[in-house]
PDB file of N, CA and C in Angstrom:
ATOM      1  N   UNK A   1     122.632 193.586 151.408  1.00  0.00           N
ATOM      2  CA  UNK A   1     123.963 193.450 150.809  1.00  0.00           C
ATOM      3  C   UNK A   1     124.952 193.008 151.883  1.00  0.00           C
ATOM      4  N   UNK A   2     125.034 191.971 151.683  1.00  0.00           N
ATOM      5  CA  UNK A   2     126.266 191.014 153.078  1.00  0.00           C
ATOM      6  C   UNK A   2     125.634 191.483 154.489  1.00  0.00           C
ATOM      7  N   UNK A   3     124.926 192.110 155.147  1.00  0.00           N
ATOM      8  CA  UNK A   3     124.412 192.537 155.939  1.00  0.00           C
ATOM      9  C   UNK A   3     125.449 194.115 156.738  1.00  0.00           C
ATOM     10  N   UNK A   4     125.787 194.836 155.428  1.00  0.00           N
ATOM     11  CA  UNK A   4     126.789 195.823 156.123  1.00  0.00           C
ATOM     12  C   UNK A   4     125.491 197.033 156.237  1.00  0.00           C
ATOM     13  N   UNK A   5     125.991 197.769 157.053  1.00  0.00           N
ATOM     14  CA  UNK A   5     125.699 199.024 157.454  1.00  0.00           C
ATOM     15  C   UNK A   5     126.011 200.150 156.482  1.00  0.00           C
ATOM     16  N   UNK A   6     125.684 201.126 156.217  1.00  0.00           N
ATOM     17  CA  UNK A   6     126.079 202.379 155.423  1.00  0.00           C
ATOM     18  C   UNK A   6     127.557 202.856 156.871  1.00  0.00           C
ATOM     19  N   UNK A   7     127.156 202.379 157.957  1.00  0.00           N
ATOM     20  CA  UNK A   7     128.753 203.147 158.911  1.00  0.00           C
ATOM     21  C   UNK A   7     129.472 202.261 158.668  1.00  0.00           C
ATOM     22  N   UNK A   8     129.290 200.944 158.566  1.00  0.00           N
ATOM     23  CA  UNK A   8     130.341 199.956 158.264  1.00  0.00           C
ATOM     24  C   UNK A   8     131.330 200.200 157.053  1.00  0.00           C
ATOM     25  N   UNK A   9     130.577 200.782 155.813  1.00  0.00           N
ATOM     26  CA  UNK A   9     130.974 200.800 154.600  1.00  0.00           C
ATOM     27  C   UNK A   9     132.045 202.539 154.455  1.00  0.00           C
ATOM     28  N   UNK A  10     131.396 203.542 155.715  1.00  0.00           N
ATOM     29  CA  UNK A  10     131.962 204.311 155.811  1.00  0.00           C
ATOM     30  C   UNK A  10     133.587 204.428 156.446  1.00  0.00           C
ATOM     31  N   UNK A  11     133.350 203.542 157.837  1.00  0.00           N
ATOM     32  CA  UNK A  11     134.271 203.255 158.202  1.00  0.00           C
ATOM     33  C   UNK A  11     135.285 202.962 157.755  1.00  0.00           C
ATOM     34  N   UNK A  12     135.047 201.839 156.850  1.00  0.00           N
ATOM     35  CA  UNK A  12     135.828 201.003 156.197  1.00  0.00           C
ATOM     36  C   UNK A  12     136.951 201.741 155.406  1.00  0.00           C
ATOM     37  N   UNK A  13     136.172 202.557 154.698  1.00  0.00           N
ATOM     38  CA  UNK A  13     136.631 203.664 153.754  1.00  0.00           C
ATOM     39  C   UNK A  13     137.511 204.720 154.131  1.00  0.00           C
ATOM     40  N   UNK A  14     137.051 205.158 155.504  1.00  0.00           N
ATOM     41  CA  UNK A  14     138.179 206.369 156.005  1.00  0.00           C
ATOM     42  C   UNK A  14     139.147 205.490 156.689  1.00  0.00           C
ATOM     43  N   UNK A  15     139.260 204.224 156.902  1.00  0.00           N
ATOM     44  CA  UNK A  15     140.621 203.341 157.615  1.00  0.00           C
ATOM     45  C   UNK A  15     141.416 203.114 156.438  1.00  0.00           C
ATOM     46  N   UNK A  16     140.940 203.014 155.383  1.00  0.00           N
ATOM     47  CA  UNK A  16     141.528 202.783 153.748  1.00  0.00           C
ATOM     48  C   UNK A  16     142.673 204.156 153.248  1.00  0.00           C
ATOM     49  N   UNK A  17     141.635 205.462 153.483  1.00  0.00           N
ATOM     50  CA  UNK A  17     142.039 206.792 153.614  1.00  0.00           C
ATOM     51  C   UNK A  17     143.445 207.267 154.114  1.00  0.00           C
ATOM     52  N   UNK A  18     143.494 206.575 155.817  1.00  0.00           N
ATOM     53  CA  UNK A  18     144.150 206.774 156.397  1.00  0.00           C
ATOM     54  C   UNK A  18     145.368 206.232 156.451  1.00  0.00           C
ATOM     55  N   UNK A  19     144.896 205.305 156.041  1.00  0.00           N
ATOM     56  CA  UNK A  19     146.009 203.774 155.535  1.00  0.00           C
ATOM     57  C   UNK A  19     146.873 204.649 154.267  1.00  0.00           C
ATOM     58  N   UNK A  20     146.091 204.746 153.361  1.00  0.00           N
ATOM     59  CA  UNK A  20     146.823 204.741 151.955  1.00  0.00           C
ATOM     60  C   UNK A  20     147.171 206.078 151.621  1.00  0.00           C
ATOM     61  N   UNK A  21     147.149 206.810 151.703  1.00  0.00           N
ATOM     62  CA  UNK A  21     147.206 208.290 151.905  1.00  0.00           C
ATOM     63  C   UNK A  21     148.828 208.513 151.895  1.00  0.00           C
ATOM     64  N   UNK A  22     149.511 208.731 153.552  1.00  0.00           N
ATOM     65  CA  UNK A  22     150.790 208.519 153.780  1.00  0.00           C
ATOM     66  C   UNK A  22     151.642 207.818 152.849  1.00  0.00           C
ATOM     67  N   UNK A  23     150.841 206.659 152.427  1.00  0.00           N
ATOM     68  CA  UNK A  23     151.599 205.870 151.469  1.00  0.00           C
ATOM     69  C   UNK A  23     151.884 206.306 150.752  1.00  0.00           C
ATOM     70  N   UNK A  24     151.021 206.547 149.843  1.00  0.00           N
ATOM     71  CA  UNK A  24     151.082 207.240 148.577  1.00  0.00           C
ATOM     72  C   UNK A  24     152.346 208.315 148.418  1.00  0.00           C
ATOM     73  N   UNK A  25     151.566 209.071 149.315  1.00  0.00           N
ATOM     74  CA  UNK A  25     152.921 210.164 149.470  1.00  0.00           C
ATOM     75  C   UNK A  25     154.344 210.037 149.643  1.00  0.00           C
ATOM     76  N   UNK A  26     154.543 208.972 150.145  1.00  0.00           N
ATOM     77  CA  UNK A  26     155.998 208.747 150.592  1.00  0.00           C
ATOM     78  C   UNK A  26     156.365 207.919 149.440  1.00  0.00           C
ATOM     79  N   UNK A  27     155.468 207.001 148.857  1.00  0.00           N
ATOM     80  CA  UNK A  27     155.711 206.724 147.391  1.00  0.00           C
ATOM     81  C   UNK A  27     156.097 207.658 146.385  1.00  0.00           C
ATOM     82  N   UNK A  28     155.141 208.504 146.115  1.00  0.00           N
ATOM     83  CA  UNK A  28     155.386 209.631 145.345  1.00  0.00           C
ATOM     84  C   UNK A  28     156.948 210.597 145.996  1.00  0.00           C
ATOM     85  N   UNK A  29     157.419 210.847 146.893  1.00  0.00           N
ATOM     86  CA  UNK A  29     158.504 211.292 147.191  1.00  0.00           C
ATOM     87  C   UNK A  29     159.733 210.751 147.101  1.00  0.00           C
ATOM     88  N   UNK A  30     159.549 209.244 147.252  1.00  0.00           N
ATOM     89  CA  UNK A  30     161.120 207.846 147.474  1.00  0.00           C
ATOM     90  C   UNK A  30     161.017 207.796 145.567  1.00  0.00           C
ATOM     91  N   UNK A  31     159.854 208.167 144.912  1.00  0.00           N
ATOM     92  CA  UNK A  31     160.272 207.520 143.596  1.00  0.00           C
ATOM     93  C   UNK A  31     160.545 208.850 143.134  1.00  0.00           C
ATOM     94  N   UNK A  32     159.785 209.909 143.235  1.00  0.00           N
ATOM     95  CA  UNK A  32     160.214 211.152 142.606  1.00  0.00           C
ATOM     96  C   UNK A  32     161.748 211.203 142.752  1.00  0.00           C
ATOM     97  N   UNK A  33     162.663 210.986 143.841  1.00  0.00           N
ATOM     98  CA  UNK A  33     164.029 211.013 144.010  1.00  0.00           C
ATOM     99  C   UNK A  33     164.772 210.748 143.604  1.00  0.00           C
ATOM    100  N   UNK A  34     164.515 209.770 142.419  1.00  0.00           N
ATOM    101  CA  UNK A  34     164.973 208.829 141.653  1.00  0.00           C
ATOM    102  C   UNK A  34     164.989 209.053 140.471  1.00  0.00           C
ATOM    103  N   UNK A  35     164.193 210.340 140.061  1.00  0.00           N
ATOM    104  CA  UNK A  35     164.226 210.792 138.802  1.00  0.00           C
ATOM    105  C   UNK A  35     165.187 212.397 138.870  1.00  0.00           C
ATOM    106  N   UNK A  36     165.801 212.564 138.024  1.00  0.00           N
ATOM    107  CA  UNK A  36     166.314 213.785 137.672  1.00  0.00           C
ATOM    108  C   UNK A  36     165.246 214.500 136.336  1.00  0.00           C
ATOM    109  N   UNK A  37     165.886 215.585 137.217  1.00  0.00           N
ATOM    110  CA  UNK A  37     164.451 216.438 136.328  1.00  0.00           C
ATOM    111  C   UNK A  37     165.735 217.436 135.268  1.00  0.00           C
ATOM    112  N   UNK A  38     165.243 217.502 133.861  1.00  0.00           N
ATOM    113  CA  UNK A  38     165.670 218.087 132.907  1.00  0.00           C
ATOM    114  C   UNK A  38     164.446 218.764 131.813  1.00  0.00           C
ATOM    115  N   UNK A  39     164.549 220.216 132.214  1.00  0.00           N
ATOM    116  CA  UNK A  39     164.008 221.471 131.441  1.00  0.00           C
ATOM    117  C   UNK A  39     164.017 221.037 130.066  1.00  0.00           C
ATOM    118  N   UNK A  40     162.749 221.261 129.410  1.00  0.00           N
ATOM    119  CA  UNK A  40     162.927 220.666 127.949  1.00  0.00           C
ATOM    120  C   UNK A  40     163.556 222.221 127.191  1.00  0.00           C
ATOM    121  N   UNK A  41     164.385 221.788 126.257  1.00  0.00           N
ATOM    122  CA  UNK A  41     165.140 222.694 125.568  1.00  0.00           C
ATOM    123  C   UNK A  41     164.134 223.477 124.526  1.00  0.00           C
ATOM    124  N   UNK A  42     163.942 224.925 124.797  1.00  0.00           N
ATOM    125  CA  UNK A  42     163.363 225.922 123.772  1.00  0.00           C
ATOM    126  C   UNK A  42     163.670 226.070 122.761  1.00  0.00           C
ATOM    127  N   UNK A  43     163.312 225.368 121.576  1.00  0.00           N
ATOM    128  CA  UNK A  43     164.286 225.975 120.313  1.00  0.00           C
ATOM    129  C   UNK A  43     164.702 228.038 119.586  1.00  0.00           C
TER     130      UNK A  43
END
């Protein structure tokens, strides 16, 4: 398969990890900020 390695394919994967991770999070925090949060009303 393309001549990769099982470490190549591992590698690859935890640089992806490491990469996207932070992201995410700081995504999830800059957009959460942006929303106001409102308690749904109990009748």
């Amino acid at each position: 398969m393309l001549g990769l390695k099982a470490r190549d394919l591992i590698g690859f994967s935890f640089v992806q990890l490491l990469v996207h991770a932070p992201l995410v999070l700081f995504l999830l925090w800059a957009l959460g900020t942006t929303l106001t949060y409102t308690p749904p009303i109990m009748p």
